[in-house]
C-alpha atoms as a PDB file:
ATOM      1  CA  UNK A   1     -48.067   5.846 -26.269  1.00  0.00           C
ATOM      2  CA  UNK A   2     -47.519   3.887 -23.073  1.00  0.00           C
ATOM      3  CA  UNK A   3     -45.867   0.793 -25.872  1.00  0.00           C
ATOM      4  CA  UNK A   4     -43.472   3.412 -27.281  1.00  0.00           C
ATOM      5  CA  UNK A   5     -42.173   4.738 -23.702  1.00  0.00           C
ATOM      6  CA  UNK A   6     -41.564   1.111 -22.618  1.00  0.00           C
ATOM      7  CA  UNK A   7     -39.649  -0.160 -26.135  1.00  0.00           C
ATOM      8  CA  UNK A   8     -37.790   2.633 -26.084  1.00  0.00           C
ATOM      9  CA  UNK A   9     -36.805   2.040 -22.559  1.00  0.00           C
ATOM     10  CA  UNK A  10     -36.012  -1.789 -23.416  1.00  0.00           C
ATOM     11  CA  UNK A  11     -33.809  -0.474 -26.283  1.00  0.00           C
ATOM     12  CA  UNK A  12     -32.081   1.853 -23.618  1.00  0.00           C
ATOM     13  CA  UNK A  13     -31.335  -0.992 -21.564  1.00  0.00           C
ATOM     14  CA  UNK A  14     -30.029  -3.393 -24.195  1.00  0.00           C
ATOM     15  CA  UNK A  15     -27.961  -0.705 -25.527  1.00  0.00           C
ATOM     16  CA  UNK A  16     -26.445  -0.277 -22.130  1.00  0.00           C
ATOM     17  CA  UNK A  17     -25.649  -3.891 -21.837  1.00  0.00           C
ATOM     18  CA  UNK A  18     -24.384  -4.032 -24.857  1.00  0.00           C
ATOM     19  CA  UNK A  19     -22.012  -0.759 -24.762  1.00  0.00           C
ATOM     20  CA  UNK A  20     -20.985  -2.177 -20.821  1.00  0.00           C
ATOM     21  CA  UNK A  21     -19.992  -5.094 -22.686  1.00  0.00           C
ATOM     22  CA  UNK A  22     -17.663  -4.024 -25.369  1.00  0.00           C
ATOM     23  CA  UNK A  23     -16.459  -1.101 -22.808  1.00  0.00           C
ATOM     24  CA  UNK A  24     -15.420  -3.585 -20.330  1.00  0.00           C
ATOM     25  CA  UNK A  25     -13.579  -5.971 -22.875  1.00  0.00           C
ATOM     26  CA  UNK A  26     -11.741  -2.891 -23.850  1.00  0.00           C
ATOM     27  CA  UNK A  27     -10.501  -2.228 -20.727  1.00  0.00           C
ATOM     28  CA  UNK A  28     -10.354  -5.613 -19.691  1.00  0.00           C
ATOM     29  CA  UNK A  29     -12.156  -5.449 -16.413  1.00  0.00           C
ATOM     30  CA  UNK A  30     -13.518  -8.824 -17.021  1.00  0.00           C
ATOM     31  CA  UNK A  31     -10.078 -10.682 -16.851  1.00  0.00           C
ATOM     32  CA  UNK A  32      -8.802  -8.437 -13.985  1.00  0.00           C
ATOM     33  CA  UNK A  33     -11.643  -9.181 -12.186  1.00  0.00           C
ATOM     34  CA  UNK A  34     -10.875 -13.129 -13.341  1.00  0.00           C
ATOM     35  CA  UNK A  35      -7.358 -12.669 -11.610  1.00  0.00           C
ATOM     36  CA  UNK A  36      -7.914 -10.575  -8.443  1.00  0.00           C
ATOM     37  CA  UNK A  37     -10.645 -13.841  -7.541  1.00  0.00           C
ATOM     38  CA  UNK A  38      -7.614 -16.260  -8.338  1.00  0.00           C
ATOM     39  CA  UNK A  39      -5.470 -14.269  -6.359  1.00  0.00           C
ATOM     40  CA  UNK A  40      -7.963 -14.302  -3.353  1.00  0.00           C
ATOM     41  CA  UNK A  41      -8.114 -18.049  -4.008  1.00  0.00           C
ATOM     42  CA  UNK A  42      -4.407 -18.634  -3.713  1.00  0.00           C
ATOM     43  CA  UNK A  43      -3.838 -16.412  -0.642  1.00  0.00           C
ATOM     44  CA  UNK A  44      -6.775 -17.875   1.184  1.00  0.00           C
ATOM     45  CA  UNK A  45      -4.698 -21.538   0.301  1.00  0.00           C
ATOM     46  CA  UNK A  46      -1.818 -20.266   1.770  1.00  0.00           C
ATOM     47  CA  UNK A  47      -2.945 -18.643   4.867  1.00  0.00           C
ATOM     48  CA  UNK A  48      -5.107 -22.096   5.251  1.00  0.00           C
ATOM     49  CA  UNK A  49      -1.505 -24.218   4.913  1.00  0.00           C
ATOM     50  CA  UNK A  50       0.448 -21.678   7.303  1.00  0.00           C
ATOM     51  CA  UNK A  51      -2.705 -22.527  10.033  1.00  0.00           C
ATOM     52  CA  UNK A  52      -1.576 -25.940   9.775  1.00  0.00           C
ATOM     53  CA  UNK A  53       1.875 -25.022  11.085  1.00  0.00           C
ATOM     54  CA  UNK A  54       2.264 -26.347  14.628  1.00  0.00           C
ATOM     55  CA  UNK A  55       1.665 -23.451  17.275  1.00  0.00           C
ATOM     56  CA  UNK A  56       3.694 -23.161  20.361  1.00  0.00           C
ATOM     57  CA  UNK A  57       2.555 -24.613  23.515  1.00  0.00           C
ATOM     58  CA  UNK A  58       1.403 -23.147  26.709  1.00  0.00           C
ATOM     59  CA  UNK A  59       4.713 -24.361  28.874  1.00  0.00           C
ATOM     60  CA  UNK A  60       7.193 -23.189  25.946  1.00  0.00           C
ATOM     61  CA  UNK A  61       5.474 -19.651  26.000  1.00  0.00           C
ATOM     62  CA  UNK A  62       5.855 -19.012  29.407  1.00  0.00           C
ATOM     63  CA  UNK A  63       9.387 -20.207  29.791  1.00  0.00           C
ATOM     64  CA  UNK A  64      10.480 -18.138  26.812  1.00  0.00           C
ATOM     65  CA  UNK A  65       8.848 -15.582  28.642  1.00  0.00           C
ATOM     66  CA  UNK A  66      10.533 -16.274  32.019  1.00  0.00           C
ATOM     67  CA  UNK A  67      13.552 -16.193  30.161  1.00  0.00           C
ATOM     68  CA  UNK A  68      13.217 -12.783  28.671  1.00  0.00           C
ATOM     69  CA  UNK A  69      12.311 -11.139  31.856  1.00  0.00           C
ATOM     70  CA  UNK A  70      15.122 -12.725  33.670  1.00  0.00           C
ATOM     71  CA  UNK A  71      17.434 -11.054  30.787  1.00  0.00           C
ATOM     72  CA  UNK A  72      15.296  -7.875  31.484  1.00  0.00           C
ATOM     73  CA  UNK A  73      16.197  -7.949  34.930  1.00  0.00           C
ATOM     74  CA  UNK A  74      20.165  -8.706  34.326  1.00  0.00           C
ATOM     75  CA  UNK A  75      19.698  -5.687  31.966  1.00  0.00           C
ATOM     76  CA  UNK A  76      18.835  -3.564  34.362  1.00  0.00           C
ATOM     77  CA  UNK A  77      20.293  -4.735  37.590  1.00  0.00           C
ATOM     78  CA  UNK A  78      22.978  -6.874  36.704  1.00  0.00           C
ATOM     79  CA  UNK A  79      21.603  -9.497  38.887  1.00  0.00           C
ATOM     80  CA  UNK A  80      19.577 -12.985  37.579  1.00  0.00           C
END
């Protein structure tokens, strides 16, 4: 009794696997899954090549920033 139960839990599972398989190729969730992983390849390329850019520095940040709140302050007072 205990063989049966087990077979005919094996035959379950390979008919699972086997339906998943055919369901899936239907649908084609095994070549969208193929291009949403190429598309997380390419965008983790590009993000890697735009961290190469050259950042600003330090001394150009904080005159760009002395500049804009010296046009701030004309804005507002008239005055540099």
């Amino acid at each position: 009794m205990e063989q049966i139960i087990i077979l005919v839990i094996l035959i379950f599972i390979l008919f699972f696997i086997i339906c998943r398989e055919i369901l899936c190729r239907y649908w084609k969730i095994n070549e969208r899954i193929k291009n949403q992983q190429e598309i997380i390849r390419l965008l983790k390329k590009i993000a890697n090549e735009d961290n190469m850019v050259e950042l600003p520095s330090d001394n150009k940040l904080k005159k760009n920033s002395s500049n804009l709140f010296s046009s701030i302050k004309f804005m507002i007072t008239g005055k540099y």
